[in-house]
PDB file of N, CA and C in Angstrom:
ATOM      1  N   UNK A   1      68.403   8.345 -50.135  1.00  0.00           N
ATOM      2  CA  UNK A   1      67.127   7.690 -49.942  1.00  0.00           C
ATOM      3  C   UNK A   1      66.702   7.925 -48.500  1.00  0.00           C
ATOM      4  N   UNK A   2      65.550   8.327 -48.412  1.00  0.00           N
ATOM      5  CA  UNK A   2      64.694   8.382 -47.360  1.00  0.00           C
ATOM      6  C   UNK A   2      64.046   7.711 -46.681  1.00  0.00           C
ATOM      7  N   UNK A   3      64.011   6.939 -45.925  1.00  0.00           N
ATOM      8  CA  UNK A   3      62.880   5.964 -45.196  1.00  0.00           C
ATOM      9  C   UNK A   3      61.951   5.905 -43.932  1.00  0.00           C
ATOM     10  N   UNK A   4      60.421   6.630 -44.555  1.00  0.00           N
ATOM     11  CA  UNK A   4      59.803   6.669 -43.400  1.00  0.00           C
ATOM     12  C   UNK A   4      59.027   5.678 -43.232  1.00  0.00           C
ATOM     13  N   UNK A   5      59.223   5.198 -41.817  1.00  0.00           N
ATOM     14  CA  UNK A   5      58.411   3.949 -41.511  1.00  0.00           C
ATOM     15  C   UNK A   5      57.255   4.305 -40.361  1.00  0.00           C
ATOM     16  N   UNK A   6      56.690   3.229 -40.124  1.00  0.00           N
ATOM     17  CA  UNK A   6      55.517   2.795 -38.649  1.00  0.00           C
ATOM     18  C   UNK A   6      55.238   1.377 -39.131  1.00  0.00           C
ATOM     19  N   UNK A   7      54.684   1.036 -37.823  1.00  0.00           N
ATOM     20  CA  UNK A   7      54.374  -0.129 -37.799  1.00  0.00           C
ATOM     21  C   UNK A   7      53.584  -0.719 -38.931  1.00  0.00           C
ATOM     22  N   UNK A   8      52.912  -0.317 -40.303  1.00  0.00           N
ATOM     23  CA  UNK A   8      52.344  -1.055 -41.260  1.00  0.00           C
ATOM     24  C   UNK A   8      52.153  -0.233 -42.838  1.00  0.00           C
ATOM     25  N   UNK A   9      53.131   0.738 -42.565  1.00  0.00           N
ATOM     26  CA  UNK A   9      53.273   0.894 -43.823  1.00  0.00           C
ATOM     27  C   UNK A   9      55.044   1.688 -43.674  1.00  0.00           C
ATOM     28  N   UNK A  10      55.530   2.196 -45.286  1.00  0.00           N
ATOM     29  CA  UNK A  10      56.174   2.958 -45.516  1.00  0.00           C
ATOM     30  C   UNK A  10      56.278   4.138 -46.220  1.00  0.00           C
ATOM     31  N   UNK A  11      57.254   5.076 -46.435  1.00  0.00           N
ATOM     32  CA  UNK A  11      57.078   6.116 -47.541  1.00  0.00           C
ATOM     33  C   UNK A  11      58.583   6.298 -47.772  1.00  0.00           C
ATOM     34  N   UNK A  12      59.069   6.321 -49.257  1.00  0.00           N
ATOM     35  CA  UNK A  12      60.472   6.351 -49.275  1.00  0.00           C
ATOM     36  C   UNK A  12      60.357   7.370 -50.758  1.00  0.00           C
ATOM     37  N   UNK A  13      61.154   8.446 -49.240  1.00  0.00           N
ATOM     38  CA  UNK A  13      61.167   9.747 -50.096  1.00  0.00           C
ATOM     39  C   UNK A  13      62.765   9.992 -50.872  1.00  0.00           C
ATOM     40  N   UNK A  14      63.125  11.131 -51.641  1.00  0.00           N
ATOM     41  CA  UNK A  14      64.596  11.194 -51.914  1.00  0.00           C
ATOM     42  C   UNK A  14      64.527  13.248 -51.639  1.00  0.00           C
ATOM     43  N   UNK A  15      65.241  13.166 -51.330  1.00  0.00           N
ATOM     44  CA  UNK A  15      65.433  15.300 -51.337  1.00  0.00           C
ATOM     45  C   UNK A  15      65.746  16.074 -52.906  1.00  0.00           C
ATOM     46  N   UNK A  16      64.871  16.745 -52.935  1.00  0.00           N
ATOM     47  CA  UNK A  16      65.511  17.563 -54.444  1.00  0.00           C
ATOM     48  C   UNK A  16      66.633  17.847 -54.285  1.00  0.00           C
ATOM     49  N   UNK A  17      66.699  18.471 -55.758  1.00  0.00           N
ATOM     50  CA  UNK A  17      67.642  18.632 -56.146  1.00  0.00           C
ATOM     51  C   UNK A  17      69.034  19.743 -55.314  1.00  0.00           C
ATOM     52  N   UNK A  18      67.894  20.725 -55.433  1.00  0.00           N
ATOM     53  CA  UNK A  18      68.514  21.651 -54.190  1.00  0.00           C
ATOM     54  C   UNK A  18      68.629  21.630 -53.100  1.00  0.00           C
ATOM     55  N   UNK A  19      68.559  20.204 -52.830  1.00  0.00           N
ATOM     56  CA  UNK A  19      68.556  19.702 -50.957  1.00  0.00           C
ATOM     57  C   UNK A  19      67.571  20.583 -50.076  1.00  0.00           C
ATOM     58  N   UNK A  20      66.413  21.369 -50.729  1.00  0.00           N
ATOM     59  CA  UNK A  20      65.366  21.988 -49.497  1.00  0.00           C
ATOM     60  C   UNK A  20      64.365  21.245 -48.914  1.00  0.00           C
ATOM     61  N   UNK A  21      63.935  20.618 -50.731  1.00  0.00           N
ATOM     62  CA  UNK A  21      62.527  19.807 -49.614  1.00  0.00           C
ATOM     63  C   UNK A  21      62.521  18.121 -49.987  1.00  0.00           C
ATOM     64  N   UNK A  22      61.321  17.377 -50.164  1.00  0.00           N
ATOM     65  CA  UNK A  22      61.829  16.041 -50.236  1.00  0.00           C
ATOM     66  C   UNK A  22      60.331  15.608 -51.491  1.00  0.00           C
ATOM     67  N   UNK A  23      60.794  14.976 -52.005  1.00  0.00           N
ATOM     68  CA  UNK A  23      59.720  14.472 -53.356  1.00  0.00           C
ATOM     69  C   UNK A  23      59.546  12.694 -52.621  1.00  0.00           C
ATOM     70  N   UNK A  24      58.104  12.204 -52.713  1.00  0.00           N
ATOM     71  CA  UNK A  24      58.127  11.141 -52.442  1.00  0.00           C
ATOM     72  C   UNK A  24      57.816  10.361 -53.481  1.00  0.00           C
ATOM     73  N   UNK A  25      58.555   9.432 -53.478  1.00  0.00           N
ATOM     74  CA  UNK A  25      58.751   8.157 -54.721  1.00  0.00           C
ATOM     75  C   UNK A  25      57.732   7.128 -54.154  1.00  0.00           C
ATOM     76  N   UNK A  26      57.623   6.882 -53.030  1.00  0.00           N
ATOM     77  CA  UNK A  26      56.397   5.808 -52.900  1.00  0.00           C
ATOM     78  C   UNK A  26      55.791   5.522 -51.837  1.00  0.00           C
ATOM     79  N   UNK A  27      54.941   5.408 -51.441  1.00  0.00           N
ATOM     80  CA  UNK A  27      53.790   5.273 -50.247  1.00  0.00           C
ATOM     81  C   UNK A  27      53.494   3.837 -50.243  1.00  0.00           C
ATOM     82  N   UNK A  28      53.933   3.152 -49.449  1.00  0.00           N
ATOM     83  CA  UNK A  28      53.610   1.612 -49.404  1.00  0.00           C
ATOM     84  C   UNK A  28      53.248   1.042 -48.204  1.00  0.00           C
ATOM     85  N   UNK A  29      51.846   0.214 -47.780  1.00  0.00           N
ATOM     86  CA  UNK A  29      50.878  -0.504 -47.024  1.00  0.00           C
ATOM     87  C   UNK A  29      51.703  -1.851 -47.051  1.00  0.00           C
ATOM     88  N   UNK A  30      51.655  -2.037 -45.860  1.00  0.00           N
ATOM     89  CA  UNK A  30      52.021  -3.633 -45.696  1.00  0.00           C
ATOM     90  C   UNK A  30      51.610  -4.828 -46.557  1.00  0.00           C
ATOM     91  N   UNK A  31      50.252  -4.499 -46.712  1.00  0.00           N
ATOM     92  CA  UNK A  31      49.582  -5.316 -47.365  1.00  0.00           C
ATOM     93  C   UNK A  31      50.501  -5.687 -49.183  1.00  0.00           C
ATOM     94  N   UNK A  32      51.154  -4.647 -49.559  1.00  0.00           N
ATOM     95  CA  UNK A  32      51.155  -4.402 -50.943  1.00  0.00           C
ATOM     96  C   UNK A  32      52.572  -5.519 -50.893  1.00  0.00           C
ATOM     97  N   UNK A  33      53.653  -5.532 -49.947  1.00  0.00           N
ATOM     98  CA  UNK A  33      54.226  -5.849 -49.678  1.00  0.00           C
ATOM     99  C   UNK A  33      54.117  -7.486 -49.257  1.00  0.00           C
ATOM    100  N   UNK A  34      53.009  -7.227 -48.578  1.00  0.00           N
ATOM    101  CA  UNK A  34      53.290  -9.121 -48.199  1.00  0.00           C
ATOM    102  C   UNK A  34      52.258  -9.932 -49.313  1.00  0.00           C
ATOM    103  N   UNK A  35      52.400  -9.446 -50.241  1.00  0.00           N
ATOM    104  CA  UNK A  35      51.349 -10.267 -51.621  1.00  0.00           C
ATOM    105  C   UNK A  35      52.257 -11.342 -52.363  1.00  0.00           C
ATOM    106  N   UNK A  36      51.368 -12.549 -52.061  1.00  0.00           N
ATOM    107  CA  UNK A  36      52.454 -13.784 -52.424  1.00  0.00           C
ATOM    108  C   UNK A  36      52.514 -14.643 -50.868  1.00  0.00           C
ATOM    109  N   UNK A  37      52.639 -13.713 -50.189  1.00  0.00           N
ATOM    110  CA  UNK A  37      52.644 -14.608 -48.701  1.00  0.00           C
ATOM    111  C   UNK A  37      51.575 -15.074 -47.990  1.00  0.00           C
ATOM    112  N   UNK A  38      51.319 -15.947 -47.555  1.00  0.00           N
ATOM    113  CA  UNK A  38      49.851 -16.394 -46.806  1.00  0.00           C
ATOM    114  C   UNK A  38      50.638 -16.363 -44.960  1.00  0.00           C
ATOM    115  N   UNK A  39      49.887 -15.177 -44.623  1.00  0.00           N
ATOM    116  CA  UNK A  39      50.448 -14.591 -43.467  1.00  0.00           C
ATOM    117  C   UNK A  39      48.895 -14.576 -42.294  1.00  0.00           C
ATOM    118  N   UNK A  40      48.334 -15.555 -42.293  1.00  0.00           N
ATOM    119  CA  UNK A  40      46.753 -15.220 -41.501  1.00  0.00           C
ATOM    120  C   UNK A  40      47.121 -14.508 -39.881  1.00  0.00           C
ATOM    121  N   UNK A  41      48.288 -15.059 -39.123  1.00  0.00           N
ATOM    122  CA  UNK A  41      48.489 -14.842 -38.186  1.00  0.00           C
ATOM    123  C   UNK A  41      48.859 -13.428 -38.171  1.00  0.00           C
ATOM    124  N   UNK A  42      47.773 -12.605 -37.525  1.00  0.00           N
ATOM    125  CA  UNK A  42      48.316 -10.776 -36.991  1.00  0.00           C
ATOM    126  C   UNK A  42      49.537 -10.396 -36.736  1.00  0.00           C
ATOM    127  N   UNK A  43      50.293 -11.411 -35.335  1.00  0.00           N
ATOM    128  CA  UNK A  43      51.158 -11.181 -35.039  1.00  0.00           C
ATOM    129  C   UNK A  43      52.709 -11.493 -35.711  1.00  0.00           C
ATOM    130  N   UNK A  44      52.514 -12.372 -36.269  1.00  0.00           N
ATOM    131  CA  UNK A  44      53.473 -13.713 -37.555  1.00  0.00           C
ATOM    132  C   UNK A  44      53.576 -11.918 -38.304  1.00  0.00           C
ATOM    133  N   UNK A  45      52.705 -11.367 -39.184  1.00  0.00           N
ATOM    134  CA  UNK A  45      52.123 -10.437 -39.898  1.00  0.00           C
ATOM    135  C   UNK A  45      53.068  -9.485 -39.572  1.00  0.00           C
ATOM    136  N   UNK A  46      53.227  -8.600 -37.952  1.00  0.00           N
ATOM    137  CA  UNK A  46      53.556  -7.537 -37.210  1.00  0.00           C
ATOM    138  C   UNK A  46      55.372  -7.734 -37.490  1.00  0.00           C
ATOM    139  N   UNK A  47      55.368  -8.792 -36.861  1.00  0.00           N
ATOM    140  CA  UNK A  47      57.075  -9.476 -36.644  1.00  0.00           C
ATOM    141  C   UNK A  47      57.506  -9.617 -37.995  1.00  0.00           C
ATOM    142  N   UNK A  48      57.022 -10.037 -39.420  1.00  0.00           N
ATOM    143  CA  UNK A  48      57.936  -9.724 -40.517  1.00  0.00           C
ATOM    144  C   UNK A  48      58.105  -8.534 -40.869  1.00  0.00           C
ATOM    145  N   UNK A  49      57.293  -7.563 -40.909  1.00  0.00           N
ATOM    146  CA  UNK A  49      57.036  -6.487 -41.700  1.00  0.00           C
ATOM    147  C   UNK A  49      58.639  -6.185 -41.542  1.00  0.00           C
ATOM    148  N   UNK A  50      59.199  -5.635 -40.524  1.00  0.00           N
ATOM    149  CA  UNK A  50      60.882  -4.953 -40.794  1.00  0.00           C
ATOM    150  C   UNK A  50      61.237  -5.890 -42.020  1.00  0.00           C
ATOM    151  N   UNK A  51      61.150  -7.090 -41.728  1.00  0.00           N
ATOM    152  CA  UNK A  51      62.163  -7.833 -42.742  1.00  0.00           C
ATOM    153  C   UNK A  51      61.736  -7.114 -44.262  1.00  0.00           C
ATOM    154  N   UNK A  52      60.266  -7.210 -44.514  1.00  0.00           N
ATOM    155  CA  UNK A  52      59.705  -7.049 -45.877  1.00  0.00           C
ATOM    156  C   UNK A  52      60.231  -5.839 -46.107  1.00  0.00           C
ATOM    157  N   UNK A  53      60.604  -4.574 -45.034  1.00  0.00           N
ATOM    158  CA  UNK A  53      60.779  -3.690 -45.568  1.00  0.00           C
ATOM    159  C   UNK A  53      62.449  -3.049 -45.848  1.00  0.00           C
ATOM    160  N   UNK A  54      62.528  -4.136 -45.190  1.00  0.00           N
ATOM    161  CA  UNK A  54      64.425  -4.084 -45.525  1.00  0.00           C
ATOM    162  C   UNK A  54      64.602  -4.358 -46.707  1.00  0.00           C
ATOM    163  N   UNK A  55      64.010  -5.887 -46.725  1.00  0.00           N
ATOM    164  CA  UNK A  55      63.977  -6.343 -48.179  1.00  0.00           C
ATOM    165  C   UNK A  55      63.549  -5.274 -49.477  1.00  0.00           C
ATOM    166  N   UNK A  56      62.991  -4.697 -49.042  1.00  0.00           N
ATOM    167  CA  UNK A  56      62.136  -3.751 -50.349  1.00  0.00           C
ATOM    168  C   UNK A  56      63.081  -2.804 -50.510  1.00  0.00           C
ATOM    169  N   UNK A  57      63.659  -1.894 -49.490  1.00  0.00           N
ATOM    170  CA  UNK A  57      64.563  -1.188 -49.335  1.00  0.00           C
ATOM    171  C   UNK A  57      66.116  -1.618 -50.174  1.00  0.00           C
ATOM    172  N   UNK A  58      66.487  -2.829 -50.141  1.00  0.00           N
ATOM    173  CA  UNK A  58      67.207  -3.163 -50.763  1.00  0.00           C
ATOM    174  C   UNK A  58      66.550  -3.299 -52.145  1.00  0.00           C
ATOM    175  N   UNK A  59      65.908  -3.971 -52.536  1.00  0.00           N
ATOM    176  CA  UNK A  59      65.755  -3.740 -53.581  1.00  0.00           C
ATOM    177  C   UNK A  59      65.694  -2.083 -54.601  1.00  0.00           C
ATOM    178  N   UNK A  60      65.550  -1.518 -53.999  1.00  0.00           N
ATOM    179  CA  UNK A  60      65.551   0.203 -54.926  1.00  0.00           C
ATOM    180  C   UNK A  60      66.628   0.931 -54.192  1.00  0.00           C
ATOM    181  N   UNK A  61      67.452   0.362 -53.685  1.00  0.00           N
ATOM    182  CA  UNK A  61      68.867   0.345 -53.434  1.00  0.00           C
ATOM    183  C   UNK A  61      69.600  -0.022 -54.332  1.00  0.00           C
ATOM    184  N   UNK A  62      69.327  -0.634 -54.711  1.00  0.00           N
ATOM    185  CA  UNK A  62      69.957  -1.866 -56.090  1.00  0.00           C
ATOM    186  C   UNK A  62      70.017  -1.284 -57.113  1.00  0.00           C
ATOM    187  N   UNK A  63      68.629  -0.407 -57.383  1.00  0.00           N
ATOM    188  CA  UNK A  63      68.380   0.285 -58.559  1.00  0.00           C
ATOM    189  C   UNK A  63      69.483   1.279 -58.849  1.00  0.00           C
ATOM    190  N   UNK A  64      69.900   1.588 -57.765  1.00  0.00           N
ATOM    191  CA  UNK A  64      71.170   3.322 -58.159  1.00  0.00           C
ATOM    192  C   UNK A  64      70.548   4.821 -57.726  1.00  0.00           C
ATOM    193  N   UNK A  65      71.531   4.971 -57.983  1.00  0.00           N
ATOM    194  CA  UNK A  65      71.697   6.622 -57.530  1.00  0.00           C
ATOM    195  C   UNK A  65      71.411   7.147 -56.408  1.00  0.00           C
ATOM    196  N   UNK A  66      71.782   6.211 -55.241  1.00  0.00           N
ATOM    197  CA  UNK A  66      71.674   6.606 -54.035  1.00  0.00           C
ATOM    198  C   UNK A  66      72.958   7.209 -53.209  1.00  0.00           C
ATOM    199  N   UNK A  67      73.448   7.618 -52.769  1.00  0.00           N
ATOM    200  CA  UNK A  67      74.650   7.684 -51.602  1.00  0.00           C
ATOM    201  C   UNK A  67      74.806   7.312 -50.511  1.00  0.00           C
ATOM    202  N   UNK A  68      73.167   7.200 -49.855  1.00  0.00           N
ATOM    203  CA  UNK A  68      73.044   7.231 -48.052  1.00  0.00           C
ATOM    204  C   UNK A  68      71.330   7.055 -47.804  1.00  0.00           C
ATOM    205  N   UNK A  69      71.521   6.775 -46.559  1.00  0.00           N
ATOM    206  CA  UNK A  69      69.886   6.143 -46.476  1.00  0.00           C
ATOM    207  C   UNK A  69      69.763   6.847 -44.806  1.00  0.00           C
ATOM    208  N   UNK A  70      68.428   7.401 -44.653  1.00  0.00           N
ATOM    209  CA  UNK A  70      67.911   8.138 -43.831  1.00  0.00           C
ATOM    210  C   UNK A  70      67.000   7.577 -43.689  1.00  0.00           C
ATOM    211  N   UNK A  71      66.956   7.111 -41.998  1.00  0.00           N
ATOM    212  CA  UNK A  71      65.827   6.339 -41.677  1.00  0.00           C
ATOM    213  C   UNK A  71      64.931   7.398 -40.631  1.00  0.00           C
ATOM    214  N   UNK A  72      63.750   6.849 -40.506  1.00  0.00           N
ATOM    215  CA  UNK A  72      62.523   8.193 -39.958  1.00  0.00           C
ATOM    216  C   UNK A  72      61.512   7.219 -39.447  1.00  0.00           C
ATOM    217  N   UNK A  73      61.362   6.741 -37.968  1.00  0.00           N
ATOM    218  CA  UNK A  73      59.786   6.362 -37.172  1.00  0.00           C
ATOM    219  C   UNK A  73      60.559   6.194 -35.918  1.00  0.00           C
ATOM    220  N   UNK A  74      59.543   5.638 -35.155  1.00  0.00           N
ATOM    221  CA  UNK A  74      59.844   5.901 -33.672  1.00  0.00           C
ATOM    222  C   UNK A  74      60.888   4.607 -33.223  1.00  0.00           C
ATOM    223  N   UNK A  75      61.246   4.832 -32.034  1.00  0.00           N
ATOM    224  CA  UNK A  75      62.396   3.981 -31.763  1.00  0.00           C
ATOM    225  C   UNK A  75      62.305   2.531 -31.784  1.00  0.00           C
ATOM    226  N   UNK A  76      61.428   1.642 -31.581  1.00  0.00           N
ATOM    227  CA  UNK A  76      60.714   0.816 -31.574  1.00  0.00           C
ATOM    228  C   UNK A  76      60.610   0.241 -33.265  1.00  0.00           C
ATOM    229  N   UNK A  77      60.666   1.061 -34.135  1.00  0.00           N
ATOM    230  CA  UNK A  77      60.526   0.817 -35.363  1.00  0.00           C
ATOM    231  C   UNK A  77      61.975  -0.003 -36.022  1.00  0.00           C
ATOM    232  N   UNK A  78      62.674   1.523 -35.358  1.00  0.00           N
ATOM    233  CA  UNK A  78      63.841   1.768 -36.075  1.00  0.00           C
ATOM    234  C   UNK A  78      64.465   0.765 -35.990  1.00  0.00           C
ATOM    235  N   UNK A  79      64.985   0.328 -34.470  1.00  0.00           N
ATOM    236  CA  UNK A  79      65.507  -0.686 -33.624  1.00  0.00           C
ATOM    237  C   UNK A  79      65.284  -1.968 -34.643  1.00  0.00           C
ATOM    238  N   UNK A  80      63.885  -2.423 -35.064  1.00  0.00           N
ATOM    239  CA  UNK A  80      63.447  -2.932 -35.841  1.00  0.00           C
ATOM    240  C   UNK A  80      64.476  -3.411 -37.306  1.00  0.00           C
ATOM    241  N   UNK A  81      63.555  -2.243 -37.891  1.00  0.00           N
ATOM    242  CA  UNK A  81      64.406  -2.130 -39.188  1.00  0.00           C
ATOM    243  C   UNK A  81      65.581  -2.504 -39.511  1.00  0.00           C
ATOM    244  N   UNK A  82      66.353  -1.434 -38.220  1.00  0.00           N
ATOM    245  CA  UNK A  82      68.005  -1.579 -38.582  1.00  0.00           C
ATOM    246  C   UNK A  82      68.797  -2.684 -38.431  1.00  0.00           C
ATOM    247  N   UNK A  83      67.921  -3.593 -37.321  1.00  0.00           N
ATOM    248  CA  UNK A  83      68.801  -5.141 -37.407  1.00  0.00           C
ATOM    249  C   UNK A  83      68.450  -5.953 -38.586  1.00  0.00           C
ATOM    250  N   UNK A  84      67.596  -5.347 -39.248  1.00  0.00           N
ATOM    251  CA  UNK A  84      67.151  -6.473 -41.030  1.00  0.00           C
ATOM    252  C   UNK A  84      67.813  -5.638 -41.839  1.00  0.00           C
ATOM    253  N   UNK A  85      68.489  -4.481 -41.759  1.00  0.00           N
ATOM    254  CA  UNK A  85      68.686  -4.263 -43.010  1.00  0.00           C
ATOM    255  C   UNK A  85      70.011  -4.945 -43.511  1.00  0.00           C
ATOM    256  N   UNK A  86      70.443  -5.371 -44.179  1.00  0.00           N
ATOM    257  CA  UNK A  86      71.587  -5.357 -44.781  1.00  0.00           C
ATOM    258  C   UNK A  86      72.816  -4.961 -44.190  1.00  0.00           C
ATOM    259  N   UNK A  87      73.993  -5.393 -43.777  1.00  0.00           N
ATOM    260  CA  UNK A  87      75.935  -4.876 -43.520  1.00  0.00           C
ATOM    261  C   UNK A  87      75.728  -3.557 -44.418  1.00  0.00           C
ATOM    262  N   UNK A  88      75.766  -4.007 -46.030  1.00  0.00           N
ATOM    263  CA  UNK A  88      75.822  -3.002 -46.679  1.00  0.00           C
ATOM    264  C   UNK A  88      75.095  -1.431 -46.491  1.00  0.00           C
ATOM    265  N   UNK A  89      73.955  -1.532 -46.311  1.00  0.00           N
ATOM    266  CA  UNK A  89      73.221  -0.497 -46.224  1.00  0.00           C
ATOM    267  C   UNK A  89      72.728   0.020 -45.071  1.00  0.00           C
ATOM    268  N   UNK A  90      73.320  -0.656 -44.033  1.00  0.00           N
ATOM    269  CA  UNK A  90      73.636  -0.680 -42.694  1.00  0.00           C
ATOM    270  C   UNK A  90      74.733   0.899 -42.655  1.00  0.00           C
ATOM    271  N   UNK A  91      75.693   0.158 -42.975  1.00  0.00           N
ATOM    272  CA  UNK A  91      77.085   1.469 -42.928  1.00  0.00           C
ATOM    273  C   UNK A  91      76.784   2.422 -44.177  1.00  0.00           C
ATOM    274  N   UNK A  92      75.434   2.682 -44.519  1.00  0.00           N
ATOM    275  CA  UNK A  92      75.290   3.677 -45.330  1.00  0.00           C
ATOM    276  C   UNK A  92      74.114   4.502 -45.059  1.00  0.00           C
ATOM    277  N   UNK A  93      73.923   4.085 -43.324  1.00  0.00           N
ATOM    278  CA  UNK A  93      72.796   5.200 -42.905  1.00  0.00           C
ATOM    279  C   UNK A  93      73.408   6.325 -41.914  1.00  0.00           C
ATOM    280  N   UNK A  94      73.229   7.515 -42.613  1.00  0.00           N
ATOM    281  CA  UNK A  94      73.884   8.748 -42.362  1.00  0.00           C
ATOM    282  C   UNK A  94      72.817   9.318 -41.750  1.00  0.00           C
ATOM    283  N   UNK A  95      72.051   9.398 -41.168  1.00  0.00           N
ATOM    284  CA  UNK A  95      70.806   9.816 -40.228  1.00  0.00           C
ATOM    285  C   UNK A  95      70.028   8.967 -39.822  1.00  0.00           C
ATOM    286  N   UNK A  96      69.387   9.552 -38.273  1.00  0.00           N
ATOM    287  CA  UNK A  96      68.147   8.541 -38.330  1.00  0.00           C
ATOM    288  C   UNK A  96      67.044  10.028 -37.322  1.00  0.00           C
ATOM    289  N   UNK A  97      65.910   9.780 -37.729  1.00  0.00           N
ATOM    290  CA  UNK A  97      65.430  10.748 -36.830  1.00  0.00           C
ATOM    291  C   UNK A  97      64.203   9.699 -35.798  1.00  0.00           C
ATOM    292  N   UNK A  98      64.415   9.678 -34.808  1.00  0.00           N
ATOM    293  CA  UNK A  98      63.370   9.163 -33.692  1.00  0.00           C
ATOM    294  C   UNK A  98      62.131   9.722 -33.089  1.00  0.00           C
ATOM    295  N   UNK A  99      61.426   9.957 -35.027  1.00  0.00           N
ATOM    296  CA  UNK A  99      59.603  10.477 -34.951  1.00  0.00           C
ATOM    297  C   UNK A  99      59.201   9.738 -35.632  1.00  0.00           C
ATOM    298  N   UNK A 100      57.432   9.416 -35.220  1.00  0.00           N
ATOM    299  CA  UNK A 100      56.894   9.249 -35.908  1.00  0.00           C
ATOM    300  C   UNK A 100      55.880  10.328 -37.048  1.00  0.00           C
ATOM    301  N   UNK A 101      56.476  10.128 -38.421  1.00  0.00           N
ATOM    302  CA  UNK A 101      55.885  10.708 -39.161  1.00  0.00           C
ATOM    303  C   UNK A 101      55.147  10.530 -40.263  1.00  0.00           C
ATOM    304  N   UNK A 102      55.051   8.969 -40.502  1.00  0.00           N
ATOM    305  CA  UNK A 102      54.014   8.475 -41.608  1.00  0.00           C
ATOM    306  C   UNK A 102      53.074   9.177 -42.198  1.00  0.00           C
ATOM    307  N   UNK A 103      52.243  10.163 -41.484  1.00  0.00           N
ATOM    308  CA  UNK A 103      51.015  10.620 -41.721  1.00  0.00           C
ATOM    309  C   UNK A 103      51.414  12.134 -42.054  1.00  0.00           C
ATOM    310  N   UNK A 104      52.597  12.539 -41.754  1.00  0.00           N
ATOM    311  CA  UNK A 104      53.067  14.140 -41.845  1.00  0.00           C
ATOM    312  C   UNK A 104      53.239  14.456 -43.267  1.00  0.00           C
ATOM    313  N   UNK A 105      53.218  15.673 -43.403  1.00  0.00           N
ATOM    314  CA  UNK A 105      52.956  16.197 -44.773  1.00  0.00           C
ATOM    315  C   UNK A 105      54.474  16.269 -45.297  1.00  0.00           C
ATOM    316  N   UNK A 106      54.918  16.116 -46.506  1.00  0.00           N
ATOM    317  CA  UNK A 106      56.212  15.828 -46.765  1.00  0.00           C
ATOM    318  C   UNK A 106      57.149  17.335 -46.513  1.00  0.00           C
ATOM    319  N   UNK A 107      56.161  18.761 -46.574  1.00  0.00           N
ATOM    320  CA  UNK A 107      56.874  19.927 -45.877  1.00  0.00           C
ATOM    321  C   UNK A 107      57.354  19.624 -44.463  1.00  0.00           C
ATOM    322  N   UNK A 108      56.648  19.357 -43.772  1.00  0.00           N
ATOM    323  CA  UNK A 108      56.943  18.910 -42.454  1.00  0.00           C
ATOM    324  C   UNK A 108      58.079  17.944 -42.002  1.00  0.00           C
ATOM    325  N   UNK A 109      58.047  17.190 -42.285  1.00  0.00           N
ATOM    326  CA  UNK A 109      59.010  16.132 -43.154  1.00  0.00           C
ATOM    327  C   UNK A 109      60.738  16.375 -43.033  1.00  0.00           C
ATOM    328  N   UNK A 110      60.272  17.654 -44.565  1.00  0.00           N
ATOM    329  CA  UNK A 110      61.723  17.793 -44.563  1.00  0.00           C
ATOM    330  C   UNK A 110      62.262  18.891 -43.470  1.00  0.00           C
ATOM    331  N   UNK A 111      61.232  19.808 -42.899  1.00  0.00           N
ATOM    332  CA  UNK A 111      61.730  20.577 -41.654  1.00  0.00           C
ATOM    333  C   UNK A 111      62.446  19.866 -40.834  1.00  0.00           C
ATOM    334  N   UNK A 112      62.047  18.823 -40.334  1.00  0.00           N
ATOM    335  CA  UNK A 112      62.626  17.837 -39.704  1.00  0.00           C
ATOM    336  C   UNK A 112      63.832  17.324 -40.353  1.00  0.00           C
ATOM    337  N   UNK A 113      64.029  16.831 -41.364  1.00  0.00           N
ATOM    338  CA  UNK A 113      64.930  16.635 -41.644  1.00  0.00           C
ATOM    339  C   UNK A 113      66.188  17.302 -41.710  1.00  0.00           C
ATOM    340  N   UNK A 114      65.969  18.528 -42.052  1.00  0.00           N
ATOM    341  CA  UNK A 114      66.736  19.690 -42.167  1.00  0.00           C
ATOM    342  C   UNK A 114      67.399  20.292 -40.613  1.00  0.00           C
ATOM    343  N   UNK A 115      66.689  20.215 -39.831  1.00  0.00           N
ATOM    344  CA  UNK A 115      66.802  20.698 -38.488  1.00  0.00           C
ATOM    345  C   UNK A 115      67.902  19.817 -38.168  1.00  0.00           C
ATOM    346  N   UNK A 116      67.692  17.975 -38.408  1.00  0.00           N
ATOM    347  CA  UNK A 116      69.004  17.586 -37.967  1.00  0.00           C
ATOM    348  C   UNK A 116      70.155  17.435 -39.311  1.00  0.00           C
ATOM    349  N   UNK A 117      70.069  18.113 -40.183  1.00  0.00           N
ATOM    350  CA  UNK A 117      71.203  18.253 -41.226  1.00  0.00           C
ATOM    351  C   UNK A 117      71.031  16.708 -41.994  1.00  0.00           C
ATOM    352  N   UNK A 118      69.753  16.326 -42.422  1.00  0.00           N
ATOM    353  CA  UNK A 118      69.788  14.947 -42.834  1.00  0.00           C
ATOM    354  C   UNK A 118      69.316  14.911 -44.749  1.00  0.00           C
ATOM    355  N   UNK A 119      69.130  16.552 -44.910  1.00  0.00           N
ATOM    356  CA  UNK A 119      69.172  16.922 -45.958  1.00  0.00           C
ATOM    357  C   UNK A 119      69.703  18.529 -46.477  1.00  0.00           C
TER     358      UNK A 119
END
């Protein structure tokens, strides 16, 4: 599992089959994520998002067929993220790359990825 983040959304890709390039399973807005929550405050808003997205992350973690989790945004993000995620899925991140790439095309993507052996 793949996880590209920024500050208000995600994209959680997985690598084909042949480990060259990367297929994305889902493109997700903060917004889609915090539905159910009454969050008016911007900043209240800014400061959960890691959690929501740990949380989410675990959840299609849960689902199977994963091995390892590859995390992808800038340091500031990551830093973020990685203290919400989970012990478990914590010691099951086998890369991390320190770009931001939310907006990059998923070829691009996996160049990057590939360059540091993360697929």
């Amino acid at each position: 599992m793949i996880l590209v983040a920024a500050d208000r959304d995600l994209r959680l890709l997985v690598s084909d089959d042949a480990g060259e390039g990367v297929m994305e399973l889902r493109h997700i807005r903060a917004a889609d994520l915090e539905r159910g929550e009454v969050l008016a405050d911007p900043d209240a808003r800014a400061a959960r998002f890691p959690k929501m997205v740990a949380d989410f992350v675990e959840s299609e973690w849960r689902k199977g067929g994963y091995d390892r989790l590859t995390l992808v945004a800038r340091a500031s993000v990551l830093g973020e993220m990685k203290r919400e995620l989970p012990d478990r899925l914590r010691d099951r991140v086998a890369a991390v790359l320190d770009r931001e790439m939310i907006d990059r095309p998923l070829r691009e993507i996996a160049g990057q990825l590939r360059a540091v052996h993360a697929i």
